[in-house]
C-alpha atoms as a PDB file:
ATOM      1  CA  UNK A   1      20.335   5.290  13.719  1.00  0.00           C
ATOM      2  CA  UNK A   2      19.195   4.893   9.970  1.00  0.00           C
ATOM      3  CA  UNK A   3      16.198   2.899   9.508  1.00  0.00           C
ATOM      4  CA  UNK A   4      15.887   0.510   7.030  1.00  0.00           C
ATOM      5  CA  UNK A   5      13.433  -2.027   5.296  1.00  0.00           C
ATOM      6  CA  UNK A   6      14.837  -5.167   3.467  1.00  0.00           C
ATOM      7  CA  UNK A   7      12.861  -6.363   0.110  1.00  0.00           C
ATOM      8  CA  UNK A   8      14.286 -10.121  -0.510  1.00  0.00           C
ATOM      9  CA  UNK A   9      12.352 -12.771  -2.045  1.00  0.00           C
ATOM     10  CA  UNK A  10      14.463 -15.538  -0.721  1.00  0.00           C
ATOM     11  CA  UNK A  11      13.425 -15.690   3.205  1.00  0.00           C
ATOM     12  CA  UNK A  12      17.020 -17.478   3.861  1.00  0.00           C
ATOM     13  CA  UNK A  13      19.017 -14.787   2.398  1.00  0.00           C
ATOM     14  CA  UNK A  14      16.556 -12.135   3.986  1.00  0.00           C
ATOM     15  CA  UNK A  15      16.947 -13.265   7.568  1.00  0.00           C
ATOM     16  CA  UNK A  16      20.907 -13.311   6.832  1.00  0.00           C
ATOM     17  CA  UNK A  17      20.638 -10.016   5.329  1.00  0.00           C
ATOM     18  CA  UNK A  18      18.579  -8.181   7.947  1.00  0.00           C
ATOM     19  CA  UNK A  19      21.016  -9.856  10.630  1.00  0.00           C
ATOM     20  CA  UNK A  20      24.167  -8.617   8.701  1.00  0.00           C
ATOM     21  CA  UNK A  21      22.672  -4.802   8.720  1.00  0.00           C
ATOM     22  CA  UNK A  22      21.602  -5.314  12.328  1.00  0.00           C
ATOM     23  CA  UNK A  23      25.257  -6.441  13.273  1.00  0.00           C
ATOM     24  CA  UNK A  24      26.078  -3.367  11.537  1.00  0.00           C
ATOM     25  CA  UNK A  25      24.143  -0.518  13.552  1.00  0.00           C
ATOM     26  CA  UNK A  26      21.668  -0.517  11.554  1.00  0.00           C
ATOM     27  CA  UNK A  27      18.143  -0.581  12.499  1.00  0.00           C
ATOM     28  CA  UNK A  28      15.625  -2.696  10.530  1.00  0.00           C
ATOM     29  CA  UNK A  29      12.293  -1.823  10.705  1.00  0.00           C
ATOM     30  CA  UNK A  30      11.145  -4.024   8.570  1.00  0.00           C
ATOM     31  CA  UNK A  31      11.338  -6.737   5.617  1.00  0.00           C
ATOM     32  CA  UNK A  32       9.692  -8.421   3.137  1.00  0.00           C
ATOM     33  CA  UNK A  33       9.477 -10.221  -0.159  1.00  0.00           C
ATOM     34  CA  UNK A  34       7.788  -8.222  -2.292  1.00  0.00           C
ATOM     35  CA  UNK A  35       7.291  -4.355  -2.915  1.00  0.00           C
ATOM     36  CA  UNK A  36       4.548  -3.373  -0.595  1.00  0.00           C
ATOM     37  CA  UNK A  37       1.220  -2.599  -2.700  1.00  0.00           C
ATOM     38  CA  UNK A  38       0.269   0.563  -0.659  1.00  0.00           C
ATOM     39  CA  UNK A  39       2.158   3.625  -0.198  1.00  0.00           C
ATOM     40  CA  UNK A  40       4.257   3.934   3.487  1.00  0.00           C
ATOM     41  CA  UNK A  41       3.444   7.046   5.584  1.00  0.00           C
ATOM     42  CA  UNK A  42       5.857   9.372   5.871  1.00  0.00           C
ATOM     43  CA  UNK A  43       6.221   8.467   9.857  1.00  0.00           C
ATOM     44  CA  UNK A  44       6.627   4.900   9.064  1.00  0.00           C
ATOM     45  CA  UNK A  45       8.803   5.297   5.859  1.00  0.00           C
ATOM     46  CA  UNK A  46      12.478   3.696   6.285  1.00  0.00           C
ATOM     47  CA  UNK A  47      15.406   5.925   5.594  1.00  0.00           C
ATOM     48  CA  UNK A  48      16.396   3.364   2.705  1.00  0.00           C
ATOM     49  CA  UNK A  49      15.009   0.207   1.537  1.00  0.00           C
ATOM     50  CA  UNK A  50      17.450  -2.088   0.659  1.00  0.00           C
ATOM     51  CA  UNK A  51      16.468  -4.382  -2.307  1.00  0.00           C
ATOM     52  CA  UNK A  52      17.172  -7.528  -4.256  1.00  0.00           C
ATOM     53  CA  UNK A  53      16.472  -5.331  -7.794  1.00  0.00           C
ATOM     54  CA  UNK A  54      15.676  -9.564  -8.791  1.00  0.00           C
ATOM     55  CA  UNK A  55      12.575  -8.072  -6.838  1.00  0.00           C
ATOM     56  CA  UNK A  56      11.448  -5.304  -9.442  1.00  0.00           C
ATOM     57  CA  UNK A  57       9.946  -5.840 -12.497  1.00  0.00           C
ATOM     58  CA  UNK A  58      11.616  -6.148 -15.955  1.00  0.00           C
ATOM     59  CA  UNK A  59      11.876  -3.236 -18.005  1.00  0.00           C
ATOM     60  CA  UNK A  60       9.337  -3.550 -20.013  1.00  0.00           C
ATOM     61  CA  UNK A  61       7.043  -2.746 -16.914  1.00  0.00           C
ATOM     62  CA  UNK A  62       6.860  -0.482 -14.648  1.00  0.00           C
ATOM     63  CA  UNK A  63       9.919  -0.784 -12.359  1.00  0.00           C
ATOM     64  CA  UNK A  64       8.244  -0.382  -9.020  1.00  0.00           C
ATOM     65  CA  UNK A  65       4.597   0.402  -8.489  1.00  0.00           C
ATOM     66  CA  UNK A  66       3.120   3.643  -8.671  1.00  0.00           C
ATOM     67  CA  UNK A  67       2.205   3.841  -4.830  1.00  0.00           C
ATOM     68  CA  UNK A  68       5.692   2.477  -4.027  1.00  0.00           C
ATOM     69  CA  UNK A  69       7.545   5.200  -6.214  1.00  0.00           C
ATOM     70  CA  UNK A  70       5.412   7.801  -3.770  1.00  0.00           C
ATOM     71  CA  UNK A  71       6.086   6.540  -0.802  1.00  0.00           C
ATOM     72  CA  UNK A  72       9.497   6.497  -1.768  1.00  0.00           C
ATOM     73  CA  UNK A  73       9.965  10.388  -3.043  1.00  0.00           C
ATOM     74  CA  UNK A  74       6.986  11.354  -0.187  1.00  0.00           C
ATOM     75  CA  UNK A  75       8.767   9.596   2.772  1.00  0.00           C
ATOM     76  CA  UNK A  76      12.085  10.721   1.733  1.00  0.00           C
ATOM     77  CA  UNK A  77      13.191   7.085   1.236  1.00  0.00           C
ATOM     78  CA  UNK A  78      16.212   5.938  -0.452  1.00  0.00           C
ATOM     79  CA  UNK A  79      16.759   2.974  -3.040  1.00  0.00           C
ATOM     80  CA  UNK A  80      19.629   0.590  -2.503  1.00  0.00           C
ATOM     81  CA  UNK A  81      19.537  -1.868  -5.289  1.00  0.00           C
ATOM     82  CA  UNK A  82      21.409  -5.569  -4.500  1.00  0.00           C
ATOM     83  CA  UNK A  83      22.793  -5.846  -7.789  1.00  0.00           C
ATOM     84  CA  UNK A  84      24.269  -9.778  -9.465  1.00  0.00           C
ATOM     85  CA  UNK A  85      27.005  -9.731 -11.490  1.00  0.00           C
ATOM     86  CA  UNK A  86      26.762  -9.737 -15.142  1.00  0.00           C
ATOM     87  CA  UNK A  87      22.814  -9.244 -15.457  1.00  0.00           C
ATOM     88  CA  UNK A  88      22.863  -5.972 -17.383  1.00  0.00           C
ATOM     89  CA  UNK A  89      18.814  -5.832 -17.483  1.00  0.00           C
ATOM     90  CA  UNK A  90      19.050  -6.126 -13.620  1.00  0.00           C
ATOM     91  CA  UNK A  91      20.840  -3.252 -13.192  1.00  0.00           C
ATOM     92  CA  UNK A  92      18.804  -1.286 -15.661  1.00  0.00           C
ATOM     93  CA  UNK A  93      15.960  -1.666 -14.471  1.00  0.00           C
ATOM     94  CA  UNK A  94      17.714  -0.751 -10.692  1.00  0.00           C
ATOM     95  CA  UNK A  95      18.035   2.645 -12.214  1.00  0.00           C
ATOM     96  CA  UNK A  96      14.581   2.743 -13.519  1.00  0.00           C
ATOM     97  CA  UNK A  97      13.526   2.905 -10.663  1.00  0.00           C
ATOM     98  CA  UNK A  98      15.422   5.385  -8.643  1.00  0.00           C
ATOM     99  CA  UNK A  99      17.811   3.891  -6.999  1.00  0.00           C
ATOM    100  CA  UNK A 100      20.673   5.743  -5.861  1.00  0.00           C
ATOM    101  CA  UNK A 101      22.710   3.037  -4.432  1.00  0.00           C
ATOM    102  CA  UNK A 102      24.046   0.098  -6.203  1.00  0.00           C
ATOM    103  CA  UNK A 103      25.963  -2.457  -4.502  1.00  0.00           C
ATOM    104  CA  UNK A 104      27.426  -5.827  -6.195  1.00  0.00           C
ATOM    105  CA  UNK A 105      25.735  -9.074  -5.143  1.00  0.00           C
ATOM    106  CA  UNK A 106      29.275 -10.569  -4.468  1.00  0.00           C
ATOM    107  CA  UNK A 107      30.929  -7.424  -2.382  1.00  0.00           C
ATOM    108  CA  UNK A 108      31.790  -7.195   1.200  1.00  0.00           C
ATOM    109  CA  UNK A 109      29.506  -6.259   4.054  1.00  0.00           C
ATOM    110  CA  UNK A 110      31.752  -3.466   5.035  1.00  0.00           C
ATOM    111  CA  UNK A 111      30.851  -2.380   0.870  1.00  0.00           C
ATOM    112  CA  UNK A 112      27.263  -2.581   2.031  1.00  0.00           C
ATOM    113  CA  UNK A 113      27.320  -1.051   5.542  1.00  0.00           C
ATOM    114  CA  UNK A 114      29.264   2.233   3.573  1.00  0.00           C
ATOM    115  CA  UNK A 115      26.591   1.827   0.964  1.00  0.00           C
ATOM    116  CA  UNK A 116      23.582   2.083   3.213  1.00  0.00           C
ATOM    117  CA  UNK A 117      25.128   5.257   5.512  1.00  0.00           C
ATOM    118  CA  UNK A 118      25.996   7.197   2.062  1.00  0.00           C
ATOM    119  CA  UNK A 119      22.962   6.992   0.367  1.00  0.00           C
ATOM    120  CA  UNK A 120      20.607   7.960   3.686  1.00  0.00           C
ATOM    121  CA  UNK A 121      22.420  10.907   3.499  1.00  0.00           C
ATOM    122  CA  UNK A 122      21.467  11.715   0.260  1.00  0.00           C
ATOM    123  CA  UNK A 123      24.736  10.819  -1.560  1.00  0.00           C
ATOM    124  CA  UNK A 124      24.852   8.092  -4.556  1.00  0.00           C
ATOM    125  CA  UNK A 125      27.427   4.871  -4.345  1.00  0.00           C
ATOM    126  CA  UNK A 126      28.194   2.508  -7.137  1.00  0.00           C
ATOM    127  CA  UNK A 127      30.504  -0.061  -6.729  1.00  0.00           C
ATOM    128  CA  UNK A 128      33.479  -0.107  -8.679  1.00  0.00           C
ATOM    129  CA  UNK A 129      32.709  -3.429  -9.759  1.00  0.00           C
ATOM    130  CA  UNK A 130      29.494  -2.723 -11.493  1.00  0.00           C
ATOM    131  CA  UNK A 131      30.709   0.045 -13.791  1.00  0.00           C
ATOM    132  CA  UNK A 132      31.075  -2.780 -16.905  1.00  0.00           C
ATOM    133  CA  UNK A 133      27.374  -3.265 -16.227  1.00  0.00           C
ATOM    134  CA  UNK A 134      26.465   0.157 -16.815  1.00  0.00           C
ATOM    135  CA  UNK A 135      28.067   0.219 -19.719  1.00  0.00           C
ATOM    136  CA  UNK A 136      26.428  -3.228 -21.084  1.00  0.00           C
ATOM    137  CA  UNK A 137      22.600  -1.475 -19.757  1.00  0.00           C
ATOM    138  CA  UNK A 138      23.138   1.171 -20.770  1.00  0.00           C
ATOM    139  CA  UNK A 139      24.018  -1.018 -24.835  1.00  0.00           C
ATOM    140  CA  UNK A 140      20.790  -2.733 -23.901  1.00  0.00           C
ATOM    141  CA  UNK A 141      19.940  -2.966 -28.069  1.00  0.00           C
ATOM    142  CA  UNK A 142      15.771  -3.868 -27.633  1.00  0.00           C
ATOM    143  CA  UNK A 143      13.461  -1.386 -27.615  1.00  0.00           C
ATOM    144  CA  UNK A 144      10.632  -0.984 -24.959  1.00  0.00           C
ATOM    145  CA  UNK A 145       8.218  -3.055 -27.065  1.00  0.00           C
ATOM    146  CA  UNK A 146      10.096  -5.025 -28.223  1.00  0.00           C
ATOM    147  CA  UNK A 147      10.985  -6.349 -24.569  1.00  0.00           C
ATOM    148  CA  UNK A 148       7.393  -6.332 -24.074  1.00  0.00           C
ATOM    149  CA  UNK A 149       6.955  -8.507 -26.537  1.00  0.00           C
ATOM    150  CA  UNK A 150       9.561 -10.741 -25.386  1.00  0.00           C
ATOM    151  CA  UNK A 151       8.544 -10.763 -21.577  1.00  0.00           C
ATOM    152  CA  UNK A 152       4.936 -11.703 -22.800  1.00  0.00           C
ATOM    153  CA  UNK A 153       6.338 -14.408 -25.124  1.00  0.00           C
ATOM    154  CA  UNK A 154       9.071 -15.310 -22.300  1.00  0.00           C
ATOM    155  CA  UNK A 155       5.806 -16.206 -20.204  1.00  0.00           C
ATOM    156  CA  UNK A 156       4.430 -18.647 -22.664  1.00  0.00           C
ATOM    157  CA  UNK A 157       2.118 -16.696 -24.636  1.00  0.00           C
ATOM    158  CA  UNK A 158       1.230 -17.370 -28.090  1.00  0.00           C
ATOM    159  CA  UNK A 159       1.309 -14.608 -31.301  1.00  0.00           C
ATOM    160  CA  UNK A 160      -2.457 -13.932 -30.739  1.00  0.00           C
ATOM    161  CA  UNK A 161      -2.092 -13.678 -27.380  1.00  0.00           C
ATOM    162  CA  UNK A 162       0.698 -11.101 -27.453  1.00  0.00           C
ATOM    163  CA  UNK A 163      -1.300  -9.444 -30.174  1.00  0.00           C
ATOM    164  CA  UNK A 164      -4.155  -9.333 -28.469  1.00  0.00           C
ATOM    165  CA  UNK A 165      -2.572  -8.043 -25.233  1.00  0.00           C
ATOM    166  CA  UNK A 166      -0.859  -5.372 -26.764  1.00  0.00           C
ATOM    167  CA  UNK A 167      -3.250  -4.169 -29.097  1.00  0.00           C
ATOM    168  CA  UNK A 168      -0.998  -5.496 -32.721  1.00  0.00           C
ATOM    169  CA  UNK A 169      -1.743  -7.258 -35.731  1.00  0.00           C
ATOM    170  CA  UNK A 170      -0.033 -11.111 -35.508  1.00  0.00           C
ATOM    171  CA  UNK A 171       2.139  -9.720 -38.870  1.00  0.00           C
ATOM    172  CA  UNK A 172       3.406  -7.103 -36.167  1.00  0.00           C
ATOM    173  CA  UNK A 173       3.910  -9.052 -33.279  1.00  0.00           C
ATOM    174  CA  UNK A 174       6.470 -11.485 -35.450  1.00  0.00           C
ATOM    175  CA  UNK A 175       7.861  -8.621 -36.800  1.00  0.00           C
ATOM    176  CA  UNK A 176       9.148  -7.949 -33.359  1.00  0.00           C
ATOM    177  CA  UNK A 177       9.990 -10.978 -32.818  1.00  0.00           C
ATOM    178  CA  UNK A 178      12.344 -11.117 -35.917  1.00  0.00           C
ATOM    179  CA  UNK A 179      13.931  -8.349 -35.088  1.00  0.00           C
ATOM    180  CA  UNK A 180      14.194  -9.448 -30.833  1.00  0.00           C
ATOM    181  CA  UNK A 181      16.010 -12.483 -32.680  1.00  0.00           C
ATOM    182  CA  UNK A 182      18.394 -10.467 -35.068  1.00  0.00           C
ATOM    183  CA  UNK A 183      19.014  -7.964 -32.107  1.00  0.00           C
ATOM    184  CA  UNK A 184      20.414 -10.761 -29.489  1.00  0.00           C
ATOM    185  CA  UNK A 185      21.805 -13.230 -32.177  1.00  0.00           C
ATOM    186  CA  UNK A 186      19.473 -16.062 -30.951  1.00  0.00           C
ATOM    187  CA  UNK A 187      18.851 -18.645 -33.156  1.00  0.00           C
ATOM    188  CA  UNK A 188      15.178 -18.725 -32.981  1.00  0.00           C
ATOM    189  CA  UNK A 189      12.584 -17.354 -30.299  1.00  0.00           C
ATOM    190  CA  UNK A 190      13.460 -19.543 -27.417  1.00  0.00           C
ATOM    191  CA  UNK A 191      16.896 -18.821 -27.555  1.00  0.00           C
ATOM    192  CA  UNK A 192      16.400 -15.234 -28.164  1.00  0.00           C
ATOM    193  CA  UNK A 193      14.362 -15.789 -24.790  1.00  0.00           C
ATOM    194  CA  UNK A 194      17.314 -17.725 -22.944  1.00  0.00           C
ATOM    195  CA  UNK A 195      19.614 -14.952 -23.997  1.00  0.00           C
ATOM    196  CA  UNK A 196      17.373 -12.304 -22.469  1.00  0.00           C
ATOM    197  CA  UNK A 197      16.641 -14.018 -19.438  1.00  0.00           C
ATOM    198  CA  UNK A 198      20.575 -14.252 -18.590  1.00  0.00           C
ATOM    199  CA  UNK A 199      20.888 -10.639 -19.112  1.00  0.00           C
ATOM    200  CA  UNK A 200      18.228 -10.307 -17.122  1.00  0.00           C
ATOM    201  CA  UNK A 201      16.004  -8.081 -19.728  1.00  0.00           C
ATOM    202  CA  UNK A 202      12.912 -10.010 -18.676  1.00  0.00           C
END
């Protein structure tokens, strides 16, 4: 039976998810709402973890942490990445970090049940409906710090703060900016932040 551990954030939609895979034939071992912070030993390590990618961090971090990534490639885990529609960033950042399952949000359980099985064995799966996304990540026009930028401004931070934070002269940091704004054809920053938030860049 393939093992699996559920990463949610929403417990409603965790408990109905872990009961869907369970109806399945699947085994859950466990679930949560966040990535673990320690690294899974190889006896306890699922088969796949299935994840809401809403869960991992926006590009301009580091998708998943460091002792997640190893516990992942060490335990021989694979990534199934719960994917929404039309959130580009989402799905980038999915593949960021190593996932080689991607199912739509809005698909079918039987989508999901084939999902899981195919990627414990090793294969990939990408629903058919996704493949526009890939194409609008993979367009993604901001570069990495210029999304850092963004995702520090997106949090409320002034221009000293982001300079400060990231090591840039204020003359830089609105530099960025400007060109975050010209990139996404926002108005001004909060709208360039609006914009990247629906894509889900940050």
């Amino acid at each position: 039976m393939i093992r699996v551990t559920v990463v949610y954030e929403a417990q409603l939609l965790r408990a109905a998810l872990v009961e869907l895979l369970r109806s399945g034939g699947v085994e859950v071992v466990a679930s949560m709402s966040h990535w673990p912070q320690g690294p899974a030993s190889v006896t306890s390590a699922p088969d796949v973890y299935v994840a809401d990618a809403e869960c991992l961090a926006p590009s301009a971090a580091a998708p998943v942490p460091a002792s997640v990534s190893a516990s992942i490639v060490e335990g021989g885990s694979a990534l199934l990445a719960l994917i929404p529609a039309q959130r580009p960033g989402v799905l980038r950042r999915a593949h960021a970090a190593g996932a080689t399952g991607f199912v739509d949000k809005n698909g079918s359980k039987e989508r999901l049940l084939e999902a899981v099985h195919r990627v414990a064995r090793g294969e990939r799966f990408i629903d058919e409906t996704l493949a526009l996304g890939f194409l609008q990540a993979a367009e993604m026009p901001l570069t990495r710090r210029e999304l850092s930028v963004l995702s520090l401004a997106a949090n409320g931070a002034p221009v000293a703060e982001i300079a400060g934070a990231l090591h840039l002269s204020k003359g830089t940091v609105r530099n960025y900016m400007a060109s975050v704004i010209r990139k996404v054809g926002a108005r001004n920053r909060v709208d360039a932040i609006r914009i990247a938030q629906g894509a889900g860049w940050t």
